[in-house]
N, C-alpha and C. Protein backbone atom coordinates (compact mmCIF):
# COMPACT_ATOMS: atom_id res chain seq x y z
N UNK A 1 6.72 -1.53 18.97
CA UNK A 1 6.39 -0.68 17.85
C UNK A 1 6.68 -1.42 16.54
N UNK A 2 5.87 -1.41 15.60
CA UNK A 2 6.39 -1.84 14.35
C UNK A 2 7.05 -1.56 13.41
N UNK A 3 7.16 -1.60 12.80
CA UNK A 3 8.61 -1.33 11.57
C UNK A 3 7.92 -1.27 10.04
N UNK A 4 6.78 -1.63 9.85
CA UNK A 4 6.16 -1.75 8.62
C UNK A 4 4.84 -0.89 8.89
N UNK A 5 4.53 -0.34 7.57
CA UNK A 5 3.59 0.79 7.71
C UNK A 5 2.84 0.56 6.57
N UNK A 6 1.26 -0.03 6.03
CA UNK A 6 0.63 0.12 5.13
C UNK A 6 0.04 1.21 4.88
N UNK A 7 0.58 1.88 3.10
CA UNK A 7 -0.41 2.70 2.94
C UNK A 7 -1.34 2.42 2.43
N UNK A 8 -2.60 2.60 2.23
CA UNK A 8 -4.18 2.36 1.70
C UNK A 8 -4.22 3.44 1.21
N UNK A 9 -3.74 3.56 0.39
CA UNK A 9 -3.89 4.84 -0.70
C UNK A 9 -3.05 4.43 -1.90
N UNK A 10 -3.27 5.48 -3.30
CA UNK A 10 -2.75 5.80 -4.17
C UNK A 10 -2.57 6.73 -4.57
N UNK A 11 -2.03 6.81 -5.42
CA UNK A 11 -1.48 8.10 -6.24
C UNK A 11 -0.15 9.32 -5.48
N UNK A 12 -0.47 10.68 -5.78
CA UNK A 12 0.84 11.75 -4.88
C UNK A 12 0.55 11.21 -3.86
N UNK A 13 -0.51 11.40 -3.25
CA UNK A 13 -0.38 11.07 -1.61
C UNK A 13 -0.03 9.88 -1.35
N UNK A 14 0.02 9.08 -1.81
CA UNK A 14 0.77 7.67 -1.36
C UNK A 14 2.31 7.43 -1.51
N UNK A 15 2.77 8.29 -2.38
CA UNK A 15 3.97 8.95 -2.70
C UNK A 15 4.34 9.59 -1.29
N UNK A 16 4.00 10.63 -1.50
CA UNK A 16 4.41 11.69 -0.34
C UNK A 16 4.06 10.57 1.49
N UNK A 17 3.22 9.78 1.43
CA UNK A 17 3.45 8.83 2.42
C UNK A 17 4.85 8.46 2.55
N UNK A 18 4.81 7.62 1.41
CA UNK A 18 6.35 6.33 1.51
C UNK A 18 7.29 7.17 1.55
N UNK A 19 7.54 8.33 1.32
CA UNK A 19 8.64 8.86 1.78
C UNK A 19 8.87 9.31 2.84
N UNK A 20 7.91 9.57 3.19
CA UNK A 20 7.86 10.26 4.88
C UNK A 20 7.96 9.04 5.88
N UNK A 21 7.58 7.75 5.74
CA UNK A 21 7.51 6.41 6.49
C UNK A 21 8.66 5.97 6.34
N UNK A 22 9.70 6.33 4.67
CA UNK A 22 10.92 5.78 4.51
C UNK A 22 11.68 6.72 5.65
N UNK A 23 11.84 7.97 5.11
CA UNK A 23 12.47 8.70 6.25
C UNK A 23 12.68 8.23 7.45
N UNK A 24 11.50 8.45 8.55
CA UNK A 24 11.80 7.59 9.41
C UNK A 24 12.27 6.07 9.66
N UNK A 25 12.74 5.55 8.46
CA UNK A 25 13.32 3.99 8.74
C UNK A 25 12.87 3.28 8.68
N UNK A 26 11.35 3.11 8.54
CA UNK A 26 10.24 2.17 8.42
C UNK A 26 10.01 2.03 6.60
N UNK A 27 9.62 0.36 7.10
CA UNK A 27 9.61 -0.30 5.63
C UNK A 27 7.53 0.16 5.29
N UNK A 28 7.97 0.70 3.95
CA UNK A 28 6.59 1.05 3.69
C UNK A 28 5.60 -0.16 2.75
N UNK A 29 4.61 -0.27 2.98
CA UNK A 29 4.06 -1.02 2.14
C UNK A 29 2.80 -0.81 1.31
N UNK A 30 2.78 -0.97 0.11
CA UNK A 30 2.09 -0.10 -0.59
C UNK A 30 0.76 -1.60 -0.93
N UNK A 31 -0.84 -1.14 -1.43
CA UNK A 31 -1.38 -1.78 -1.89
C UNK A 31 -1.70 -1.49 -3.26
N UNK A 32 -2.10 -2.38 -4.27
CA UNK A 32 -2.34 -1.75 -5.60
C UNK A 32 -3.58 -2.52 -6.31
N UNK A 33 -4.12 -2.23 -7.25
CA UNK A 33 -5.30 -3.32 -7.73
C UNK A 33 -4.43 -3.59 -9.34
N UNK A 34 -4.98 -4.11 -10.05
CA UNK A 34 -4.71 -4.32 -11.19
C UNK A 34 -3.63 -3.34 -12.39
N UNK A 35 -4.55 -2.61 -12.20
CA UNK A 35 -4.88 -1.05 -12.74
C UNK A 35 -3.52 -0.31 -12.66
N UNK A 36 -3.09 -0.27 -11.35
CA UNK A 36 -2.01 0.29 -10.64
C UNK A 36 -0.49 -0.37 -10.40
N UNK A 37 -0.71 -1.83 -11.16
CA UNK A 37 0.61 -2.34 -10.55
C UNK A 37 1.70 -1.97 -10.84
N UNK A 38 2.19 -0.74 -12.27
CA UNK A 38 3.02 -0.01 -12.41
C UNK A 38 3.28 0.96 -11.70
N UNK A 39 2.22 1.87 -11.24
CA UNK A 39 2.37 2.97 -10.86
C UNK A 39 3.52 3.48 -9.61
N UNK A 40 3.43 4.79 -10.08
CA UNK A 40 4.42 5.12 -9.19
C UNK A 40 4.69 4.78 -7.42
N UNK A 41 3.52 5.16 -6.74
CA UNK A 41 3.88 4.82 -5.54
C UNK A 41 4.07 3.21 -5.10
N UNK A 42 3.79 2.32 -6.18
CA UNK A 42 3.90 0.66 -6.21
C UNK A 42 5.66 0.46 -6.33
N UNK A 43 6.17 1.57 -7.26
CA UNK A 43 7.33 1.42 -7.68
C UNK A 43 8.26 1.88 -6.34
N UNK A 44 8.35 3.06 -5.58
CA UNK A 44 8.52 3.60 -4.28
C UNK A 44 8.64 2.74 -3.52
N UNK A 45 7.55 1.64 -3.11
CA UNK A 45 7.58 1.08 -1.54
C UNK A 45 8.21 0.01 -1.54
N UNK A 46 8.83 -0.33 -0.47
CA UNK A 46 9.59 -1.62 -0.04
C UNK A 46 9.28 -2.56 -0.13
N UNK A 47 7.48 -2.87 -0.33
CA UNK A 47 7.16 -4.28 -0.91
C UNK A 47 5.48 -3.88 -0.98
N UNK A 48 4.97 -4.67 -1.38
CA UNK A 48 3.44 -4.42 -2.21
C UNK A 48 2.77 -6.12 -1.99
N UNK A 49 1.58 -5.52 -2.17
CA UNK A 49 0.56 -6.50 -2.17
C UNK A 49 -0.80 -6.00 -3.05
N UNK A 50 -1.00 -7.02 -3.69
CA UNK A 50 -2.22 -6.96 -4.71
C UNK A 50 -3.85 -7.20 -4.58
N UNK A 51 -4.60 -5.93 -4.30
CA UNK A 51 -5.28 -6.25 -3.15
C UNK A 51 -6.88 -6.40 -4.14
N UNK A 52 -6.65 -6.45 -5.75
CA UNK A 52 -8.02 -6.76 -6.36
C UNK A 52 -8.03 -6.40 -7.71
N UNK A 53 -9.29 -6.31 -8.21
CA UNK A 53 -9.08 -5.89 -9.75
C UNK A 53 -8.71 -4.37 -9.88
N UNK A 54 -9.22 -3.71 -11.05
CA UNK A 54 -9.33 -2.72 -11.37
C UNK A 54 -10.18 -1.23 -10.81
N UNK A 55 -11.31 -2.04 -10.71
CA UNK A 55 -12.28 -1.50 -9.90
C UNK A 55 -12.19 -1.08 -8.55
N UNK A 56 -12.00 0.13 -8.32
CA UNK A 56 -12.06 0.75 -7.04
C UNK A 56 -13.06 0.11 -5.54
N UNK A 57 -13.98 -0.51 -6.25
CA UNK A 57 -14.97 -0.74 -5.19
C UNK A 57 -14.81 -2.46 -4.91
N UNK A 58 -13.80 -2.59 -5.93
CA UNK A 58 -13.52 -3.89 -5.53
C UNK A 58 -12.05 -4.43 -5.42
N UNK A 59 -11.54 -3.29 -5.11
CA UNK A 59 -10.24 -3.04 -4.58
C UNK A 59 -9.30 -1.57 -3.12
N UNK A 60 -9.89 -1.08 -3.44
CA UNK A 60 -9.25 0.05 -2.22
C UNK A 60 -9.85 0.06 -1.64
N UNK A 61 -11.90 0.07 -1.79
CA UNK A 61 -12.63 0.45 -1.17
C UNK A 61 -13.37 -0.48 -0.15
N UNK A 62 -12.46 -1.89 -0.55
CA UNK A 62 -13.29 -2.90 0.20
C UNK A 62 -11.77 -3.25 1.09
N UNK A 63 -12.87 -2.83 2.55
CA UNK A 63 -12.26 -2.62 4.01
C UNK A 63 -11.38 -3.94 4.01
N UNK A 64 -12.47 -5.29 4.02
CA UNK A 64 -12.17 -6.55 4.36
C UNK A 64 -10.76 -7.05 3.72
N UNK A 65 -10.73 -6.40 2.44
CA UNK A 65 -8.95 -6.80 1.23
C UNK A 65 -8.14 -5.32 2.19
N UNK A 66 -8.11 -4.33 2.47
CA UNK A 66 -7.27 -3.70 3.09
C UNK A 66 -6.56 -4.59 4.30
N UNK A 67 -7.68 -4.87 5.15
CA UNK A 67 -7.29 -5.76 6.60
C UNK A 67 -6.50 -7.19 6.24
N UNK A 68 -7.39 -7.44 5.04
CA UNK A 68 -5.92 -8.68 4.81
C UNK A 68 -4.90 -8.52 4.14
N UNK A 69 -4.25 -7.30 3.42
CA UNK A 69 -3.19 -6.93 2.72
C UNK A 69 -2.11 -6.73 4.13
N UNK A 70 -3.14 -5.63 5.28
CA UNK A 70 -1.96 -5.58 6.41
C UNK A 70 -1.66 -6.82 7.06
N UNK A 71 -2.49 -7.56 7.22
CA UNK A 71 -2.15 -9.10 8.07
C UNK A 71 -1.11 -9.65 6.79
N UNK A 72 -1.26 -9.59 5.88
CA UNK A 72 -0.24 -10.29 4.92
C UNK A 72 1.13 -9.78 5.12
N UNK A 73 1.29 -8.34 4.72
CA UNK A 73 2.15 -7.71 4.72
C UNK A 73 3.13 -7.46 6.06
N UNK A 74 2.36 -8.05 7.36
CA UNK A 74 2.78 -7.73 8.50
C UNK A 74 3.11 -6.26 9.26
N UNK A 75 1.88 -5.33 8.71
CA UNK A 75 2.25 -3.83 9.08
C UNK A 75 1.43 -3.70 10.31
N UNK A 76 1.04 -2.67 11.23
CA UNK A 76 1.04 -2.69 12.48
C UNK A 76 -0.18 -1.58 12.42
């Protein structure tokens, strides 16, 4: 079982993730684009990765930067 958990999300719900993944003991890992590298649930998780610009469609929404944020990040 793994120990690291990427969320692919932002905003409350990525919030309300990392806490529920912290709870259980697992290190959470958050992705963010440009735009977001302050934001709150970036600030929350146990470690982060920067997965594009600003642009939604060229950051959250593109599958291929999700799949390599988790291979980076080592989440399961």
């Amino acid at each position: 079982m793994t120990n690291t958990i990427l969320i692919a999300n932002r905003g409350e719900i990525a919030c309300r993730i990392i806490r529920s993944v912290q709870s259980l003991g697992l290190k959470a890992v958050a992705v963010h684009s440009d735009a977001d590298a302050t934001a709150r649930h970036v600030r929350m998780a146990d470690s982060t990765v920067h997965i594009g610009p600003s642009r939604a469609a060229d950051s959250y929404l593109d599958a291929g930067r999700i799949l390599e944020a988790a291979k980076e990040s080592g989440a399961g």
